[in-house]
Protein backbone atom coordinates (compact mmCIF):
# COMPACT_ATOMS: atom_id res chain seq x y z
CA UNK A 1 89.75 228.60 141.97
CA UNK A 2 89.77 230.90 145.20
CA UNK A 3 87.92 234.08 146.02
CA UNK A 4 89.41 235.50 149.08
CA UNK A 5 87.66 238.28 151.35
CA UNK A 6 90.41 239.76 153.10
CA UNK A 7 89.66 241.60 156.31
CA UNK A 8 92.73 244.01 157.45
CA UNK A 9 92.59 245.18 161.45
CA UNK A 10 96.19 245.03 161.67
CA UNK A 11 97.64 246.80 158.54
CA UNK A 12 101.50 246.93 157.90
CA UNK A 13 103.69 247.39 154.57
CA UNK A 14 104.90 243.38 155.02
CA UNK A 15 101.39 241.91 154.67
CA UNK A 16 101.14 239.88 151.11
CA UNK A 17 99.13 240.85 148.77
CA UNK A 18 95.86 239.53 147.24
CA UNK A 19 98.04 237.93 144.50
CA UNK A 20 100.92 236.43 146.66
CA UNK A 21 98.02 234.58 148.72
CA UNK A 22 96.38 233.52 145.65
CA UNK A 23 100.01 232.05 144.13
CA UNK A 24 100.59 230.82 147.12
CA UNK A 25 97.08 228.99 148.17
CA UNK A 26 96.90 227.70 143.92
CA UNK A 27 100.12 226.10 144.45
CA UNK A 28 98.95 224.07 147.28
CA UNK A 29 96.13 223.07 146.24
CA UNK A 30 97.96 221.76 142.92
CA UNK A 31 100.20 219.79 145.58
CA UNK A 32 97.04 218.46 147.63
CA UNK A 33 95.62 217.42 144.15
CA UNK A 34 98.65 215.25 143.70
CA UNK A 35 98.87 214.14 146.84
CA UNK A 36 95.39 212.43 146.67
CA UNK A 37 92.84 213.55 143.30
CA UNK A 38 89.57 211.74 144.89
CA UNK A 39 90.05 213.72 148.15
CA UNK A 40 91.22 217.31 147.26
CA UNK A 41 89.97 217.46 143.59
CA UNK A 42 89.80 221.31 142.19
CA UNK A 43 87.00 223.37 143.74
CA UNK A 44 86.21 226.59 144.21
CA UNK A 45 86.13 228.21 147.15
CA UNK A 46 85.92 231.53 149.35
CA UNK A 47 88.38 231.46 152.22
CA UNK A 48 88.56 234.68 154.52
CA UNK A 49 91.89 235.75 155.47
CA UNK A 50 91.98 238.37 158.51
CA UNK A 51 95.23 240.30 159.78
CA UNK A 52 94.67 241.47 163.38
CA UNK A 53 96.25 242.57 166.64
CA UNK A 54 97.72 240.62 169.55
CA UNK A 55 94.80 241.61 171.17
CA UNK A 56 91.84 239.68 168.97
CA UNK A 57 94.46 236.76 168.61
CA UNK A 58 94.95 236.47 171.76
CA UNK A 59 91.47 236.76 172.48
CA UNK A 60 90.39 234.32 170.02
CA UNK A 61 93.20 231.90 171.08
CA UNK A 62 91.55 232.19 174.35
CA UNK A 63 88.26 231.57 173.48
CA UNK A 64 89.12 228.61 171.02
CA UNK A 65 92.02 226.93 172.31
CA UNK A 66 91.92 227.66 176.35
CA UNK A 67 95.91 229.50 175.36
CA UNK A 68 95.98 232.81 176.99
CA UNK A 69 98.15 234.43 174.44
CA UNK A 70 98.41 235.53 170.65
CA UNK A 71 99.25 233.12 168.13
CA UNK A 72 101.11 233.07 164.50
CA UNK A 73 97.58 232.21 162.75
CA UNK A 74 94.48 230.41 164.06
CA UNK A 75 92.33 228.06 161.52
CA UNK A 76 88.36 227.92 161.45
CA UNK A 77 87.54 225.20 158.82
CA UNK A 78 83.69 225.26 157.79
CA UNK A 79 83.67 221.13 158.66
CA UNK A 80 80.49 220.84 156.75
CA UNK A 81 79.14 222.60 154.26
CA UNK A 82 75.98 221.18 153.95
CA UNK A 83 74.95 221.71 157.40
CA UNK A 84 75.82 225.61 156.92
CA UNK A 85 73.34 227.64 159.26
CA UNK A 86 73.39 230.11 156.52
CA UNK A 87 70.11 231.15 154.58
CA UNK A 88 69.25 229.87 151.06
CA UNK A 89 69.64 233.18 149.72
CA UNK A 90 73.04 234.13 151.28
CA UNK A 91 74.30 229.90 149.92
CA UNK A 92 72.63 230.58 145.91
CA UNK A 93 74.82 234.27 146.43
CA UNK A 94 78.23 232.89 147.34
CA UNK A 95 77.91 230.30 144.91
CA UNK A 96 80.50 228.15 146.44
CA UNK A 97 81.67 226.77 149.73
CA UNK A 98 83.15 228.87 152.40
CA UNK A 99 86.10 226.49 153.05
CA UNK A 100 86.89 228.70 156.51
CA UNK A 101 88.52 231.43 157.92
CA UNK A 102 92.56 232.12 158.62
CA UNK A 103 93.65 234.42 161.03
CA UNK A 104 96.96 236.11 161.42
CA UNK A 105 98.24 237.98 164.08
CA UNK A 106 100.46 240.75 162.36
CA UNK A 107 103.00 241.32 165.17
CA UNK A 108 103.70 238.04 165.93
CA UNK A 109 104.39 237.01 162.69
CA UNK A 110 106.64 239.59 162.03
CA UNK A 111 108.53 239.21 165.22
CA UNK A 112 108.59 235.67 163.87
CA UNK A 113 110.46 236.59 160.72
CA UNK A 114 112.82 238.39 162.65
CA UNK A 115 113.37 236.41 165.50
CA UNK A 116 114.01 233.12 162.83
CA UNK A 117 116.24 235.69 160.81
CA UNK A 118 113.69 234.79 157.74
CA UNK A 119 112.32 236.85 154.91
CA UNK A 120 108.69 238.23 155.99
CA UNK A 121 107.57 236.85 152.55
CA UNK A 122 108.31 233.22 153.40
CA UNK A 123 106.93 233.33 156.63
CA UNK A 124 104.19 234.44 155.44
CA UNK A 125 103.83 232.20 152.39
CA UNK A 126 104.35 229.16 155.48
CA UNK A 127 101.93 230.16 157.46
CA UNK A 128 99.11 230.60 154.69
CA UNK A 129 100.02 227.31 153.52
CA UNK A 130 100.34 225.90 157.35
CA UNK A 131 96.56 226.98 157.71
CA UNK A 132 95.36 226.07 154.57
CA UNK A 133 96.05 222.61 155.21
CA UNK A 134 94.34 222.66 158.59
CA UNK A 135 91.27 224.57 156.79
CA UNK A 136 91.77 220.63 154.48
CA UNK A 137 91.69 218.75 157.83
CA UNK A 138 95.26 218.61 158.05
CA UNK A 139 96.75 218.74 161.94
CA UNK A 140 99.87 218.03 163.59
CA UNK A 141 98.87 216.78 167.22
CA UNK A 142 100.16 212.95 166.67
CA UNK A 143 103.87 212.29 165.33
CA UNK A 144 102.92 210.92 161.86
CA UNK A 145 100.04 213.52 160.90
CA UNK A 146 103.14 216.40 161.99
CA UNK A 147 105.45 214.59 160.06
CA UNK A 148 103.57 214.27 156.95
CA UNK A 149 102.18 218.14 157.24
CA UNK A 150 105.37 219.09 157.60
CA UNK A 151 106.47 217.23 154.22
CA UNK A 152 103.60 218.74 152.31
CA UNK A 153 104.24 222.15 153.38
CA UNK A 154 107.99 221.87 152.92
CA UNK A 155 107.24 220.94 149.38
CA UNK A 156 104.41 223.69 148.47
CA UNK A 157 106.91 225.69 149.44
CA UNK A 158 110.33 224.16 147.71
CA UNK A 159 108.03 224.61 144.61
CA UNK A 160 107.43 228.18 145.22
CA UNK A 161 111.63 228.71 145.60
CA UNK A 162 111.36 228.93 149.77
CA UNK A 163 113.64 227.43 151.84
CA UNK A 164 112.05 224.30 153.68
CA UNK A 165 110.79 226.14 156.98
CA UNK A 166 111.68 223.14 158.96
């Protein structure tokens, strides 16, 4: 269902593993299925998944947002995956869409966790899930899209035996 390249700048004993992000990102993707079949119907994909330092997350928070500071995780969707500026060879190789790239600033997460007296595990297992959905087109600018992110994360993550983040 998911191939993940996982980049690691930031390393720390609390990061989830390769299997914990695959649980996690099959789970909601069963839930999005549910939610609506003819939209989110089962694909495969390749999503990258980079842990860095307050520096590149602040600096890509910068660069991408105009927010001069480091954030929990950033989302990159590929919005089209047809109009990919990648070359034929590199597309037949991968085989299947690049749905985008999430990116995780490893000390404010954790300070996160421990600021919100929470267990690094189900931050973490938020978060993915938080940035999946954007990577789906999800957002929470406007009232109702918030509200109904909110209720599809809170249940991805009931399912998974977390406490509802919100």
């Amino acid at each position: 269902m998911f191939e993940l390249d996982i980049q690691v700048v930031e390393d720390d004993p609390e990061l989830p593993t390769e299997a914990q992000c695959l649980g996690w990102l099959a789970s909601a993707q069963a839930e999005l299925v549910a939610f609506d079949a003819d939209e989110f119907a089962d694909q495969d994909y390749i999503i990258t998944l980079r842990f860095v330092d307050a520096a590149e997350s602040q600096q890509l928070n910068e660069s991408y947002r105009g927010i001069n500071k480091p954030t929990n995780v950033l989302s990159f969707p590929v919005d089209d995956w047809d109009d990919a500026c990648l070359p034929p060879e590199l597309l037949a190789e991968l085989g299947r869409p690049h749905l985008g790239d999430l990116v995780f600033c490893v000390p404010v997460m954790l300070a996160e966790a421990q600021d919100m007296a929470i267990a690094t595990e189900a931050h973490w297992a938020h978060l993915l899930i938080h940035g999946y959905l954007h990577l789906h087109g999800f957002d929470h600018i406007k009232d109702d899209e918030a509200a109904l992110m909110e209720r599809l994360e809170s249940c991805i993550l009931r399912k998974l035996g977390f406490a509802d983040p919100y």
